[in-house]
PDB file of N, CA and C in Angstrom:
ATOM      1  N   UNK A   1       0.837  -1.196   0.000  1.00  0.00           N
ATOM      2  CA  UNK A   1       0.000   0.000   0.000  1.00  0.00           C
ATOM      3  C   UNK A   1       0.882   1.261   0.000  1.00  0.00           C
ATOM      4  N   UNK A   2       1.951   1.114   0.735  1.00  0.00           N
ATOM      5  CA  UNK A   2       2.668   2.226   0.898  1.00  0.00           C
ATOM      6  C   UNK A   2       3.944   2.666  -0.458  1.00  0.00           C
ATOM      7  N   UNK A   3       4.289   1.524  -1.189  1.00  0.00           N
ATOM      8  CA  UNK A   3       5.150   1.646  -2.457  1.00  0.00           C
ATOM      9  C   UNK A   3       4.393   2.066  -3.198  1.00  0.00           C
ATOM     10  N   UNK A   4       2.949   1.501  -3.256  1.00  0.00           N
ATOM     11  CA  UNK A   4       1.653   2.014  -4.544  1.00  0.00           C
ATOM     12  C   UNK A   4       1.912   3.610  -4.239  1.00  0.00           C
ATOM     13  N   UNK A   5       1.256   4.123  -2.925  1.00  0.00           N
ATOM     14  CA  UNK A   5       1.235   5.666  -3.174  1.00  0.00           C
ATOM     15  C   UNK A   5       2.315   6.354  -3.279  1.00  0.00           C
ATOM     16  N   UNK A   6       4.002   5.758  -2.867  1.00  0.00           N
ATOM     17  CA  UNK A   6       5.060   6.044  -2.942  1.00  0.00           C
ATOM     18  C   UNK A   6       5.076   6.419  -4.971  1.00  0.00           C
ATOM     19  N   UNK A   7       4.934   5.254  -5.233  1.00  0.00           N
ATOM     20  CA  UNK A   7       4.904   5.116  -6.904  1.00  0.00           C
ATOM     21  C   UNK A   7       3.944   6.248  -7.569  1.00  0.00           C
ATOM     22  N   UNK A   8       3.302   6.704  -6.923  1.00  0.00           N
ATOM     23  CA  UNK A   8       2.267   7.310  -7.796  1.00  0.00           C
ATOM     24  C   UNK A   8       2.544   8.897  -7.068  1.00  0.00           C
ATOM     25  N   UNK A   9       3.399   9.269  -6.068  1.00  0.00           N
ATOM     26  CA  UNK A   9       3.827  10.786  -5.948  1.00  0.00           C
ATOM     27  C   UNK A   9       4.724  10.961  -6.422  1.00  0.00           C
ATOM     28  N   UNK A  10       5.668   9.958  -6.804  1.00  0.00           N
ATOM     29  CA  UNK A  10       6.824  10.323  -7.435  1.00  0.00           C
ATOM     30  C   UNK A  10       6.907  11.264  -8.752  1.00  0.00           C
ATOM     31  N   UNK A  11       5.955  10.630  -9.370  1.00  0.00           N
ATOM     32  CA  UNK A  11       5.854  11.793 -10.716  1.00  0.00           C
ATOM     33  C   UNK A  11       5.598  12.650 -10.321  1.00  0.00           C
ATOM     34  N   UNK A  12       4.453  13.322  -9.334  1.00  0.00           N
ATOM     35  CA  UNK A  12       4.106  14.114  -9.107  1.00  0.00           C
ATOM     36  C   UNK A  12       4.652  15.160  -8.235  1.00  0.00           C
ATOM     37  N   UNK A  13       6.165  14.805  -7.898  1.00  0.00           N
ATOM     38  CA  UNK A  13       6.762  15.429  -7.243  1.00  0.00           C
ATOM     39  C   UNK A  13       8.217  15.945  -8.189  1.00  0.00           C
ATOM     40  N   UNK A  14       8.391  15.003  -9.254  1.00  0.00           N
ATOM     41  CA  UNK A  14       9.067  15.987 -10.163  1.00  0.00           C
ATOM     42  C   UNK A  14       8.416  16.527 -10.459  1.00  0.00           C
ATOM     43  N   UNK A  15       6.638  17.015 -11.307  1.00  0.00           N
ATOM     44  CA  UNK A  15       6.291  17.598 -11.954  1.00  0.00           C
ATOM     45  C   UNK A  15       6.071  18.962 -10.778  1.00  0.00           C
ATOM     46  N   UNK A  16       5.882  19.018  -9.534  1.00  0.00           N
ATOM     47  CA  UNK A  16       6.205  20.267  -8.835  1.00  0.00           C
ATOM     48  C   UNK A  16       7.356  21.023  -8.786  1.00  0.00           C
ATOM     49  N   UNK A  17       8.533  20.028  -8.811  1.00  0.00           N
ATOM     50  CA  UNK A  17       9.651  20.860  -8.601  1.00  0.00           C
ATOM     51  C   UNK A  17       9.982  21.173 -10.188  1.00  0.00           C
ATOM     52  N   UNK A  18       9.421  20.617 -10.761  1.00  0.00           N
ATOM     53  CA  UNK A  18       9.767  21.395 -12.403  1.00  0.00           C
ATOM     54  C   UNK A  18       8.905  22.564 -12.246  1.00  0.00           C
ATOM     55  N   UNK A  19       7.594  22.413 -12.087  1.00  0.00           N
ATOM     56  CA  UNK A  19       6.877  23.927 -12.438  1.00  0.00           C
ATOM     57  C   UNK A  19       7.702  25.467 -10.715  1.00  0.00           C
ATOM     58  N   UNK A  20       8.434  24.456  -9.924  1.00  0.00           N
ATOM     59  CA  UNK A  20       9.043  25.758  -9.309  1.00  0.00           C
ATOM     60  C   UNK A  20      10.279  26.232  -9.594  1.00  0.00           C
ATOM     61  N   UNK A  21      11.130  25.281 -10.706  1.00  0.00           N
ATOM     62  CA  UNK A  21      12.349  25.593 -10.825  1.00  0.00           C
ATOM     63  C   UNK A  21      11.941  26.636 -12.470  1.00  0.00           C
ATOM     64  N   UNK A  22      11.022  25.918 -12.862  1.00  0.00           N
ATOM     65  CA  UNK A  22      10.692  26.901 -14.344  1.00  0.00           C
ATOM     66  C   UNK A  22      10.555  27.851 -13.843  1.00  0.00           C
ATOM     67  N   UNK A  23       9.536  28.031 -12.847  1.00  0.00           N
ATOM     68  CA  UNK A  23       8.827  29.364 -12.745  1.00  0.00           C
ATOM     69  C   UNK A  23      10.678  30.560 -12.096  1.00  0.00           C
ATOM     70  N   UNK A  24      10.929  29.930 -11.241  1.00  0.00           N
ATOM     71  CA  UNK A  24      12.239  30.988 -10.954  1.00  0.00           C
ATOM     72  C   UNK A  24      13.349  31.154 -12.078  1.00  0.00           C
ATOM     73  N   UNK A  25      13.047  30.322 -13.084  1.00  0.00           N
ATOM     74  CA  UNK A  25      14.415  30.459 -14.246  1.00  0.00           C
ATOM     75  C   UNK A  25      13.661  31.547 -15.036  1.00  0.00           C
ATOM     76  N   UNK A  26      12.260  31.509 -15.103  1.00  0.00           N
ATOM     77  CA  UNK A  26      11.405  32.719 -15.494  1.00  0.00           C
ATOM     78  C   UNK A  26      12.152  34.213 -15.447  1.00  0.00           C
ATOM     79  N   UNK A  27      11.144  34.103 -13.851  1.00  0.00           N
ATOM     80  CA  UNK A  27      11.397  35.250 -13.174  1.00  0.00           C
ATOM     81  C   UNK A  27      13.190  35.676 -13.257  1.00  0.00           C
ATOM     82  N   UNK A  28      13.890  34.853 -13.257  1.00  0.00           N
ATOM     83  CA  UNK A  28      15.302  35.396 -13.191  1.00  0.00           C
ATOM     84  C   UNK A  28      16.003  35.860 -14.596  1.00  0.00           C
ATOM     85  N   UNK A  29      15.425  35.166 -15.268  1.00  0.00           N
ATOM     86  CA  UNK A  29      15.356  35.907 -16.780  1.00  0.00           C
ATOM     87  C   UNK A  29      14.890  37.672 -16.644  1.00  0.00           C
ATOM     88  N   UNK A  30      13.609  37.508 -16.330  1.00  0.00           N
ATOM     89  CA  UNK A  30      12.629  38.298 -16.608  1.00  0.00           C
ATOM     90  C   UNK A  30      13.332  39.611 -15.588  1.00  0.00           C
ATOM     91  N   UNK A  31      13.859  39.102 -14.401  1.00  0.00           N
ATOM     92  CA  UNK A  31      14.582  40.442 -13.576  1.00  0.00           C
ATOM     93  C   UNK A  31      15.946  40.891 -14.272  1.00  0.00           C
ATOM     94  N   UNK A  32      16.430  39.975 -15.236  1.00  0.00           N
ATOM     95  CA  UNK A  32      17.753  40.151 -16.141  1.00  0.00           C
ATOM     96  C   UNK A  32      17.425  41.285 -17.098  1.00  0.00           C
ATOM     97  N   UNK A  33      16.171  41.121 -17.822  1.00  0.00           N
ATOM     98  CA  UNK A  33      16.191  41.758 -18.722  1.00  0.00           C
ATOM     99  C   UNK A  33      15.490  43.419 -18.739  1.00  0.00           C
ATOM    100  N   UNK A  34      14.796  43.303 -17.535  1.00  0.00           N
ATOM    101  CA  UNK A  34      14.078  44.370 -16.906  1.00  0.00           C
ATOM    102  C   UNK A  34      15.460  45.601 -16.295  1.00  0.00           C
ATOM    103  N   UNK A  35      16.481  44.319 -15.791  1.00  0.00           N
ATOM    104  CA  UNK A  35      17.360  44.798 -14.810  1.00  0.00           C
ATOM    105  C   UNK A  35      18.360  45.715 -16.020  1.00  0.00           C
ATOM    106  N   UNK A  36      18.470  45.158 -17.373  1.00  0.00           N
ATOM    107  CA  UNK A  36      19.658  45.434 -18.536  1.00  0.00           C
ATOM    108  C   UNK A  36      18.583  46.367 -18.831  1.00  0.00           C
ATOM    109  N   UNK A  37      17.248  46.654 -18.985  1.00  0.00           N
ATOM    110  CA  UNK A  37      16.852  47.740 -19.277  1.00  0.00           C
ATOM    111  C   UNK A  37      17.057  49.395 -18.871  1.00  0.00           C
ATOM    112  N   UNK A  38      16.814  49.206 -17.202  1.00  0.00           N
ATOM    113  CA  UNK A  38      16.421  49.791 -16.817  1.00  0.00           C
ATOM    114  C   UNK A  38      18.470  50.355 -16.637  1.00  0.00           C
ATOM    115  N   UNK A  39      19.378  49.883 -16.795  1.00  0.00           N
ATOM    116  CA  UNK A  39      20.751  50.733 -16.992  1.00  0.00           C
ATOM    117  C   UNK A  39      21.039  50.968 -18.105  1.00  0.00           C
ATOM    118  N   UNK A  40      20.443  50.966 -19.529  1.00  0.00           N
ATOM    119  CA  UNK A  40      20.552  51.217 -20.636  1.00  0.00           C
ATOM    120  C   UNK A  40      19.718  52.469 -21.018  1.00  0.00           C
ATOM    121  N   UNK A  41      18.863  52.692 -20.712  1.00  0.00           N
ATOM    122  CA  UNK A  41      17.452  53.822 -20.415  1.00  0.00           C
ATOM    123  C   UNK A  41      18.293  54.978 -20.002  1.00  0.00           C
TER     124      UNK A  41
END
């Protein structure tokens, strides 16, 4: 019982830490380019 639900969070626990590592490679982009703006301006 306990390997079944073991087996079945596992995906679901890369697919979290993918949507939090995307989301900060985002945002760290997104403060890069805001950041190269805003000393070029």
């Amino acid at each position: 019982m306990f390997s079944l639900t073991f087996e079945h969070l596992q995906p679901l626990k890369f697919f979290v830490w993918g949507i939090i590592a995307g989301g900060l490679l985002f945002y760290a982009f997104l403060g890069i380019f805001v950041f190269k703006d805003s000393i070029y301006s």
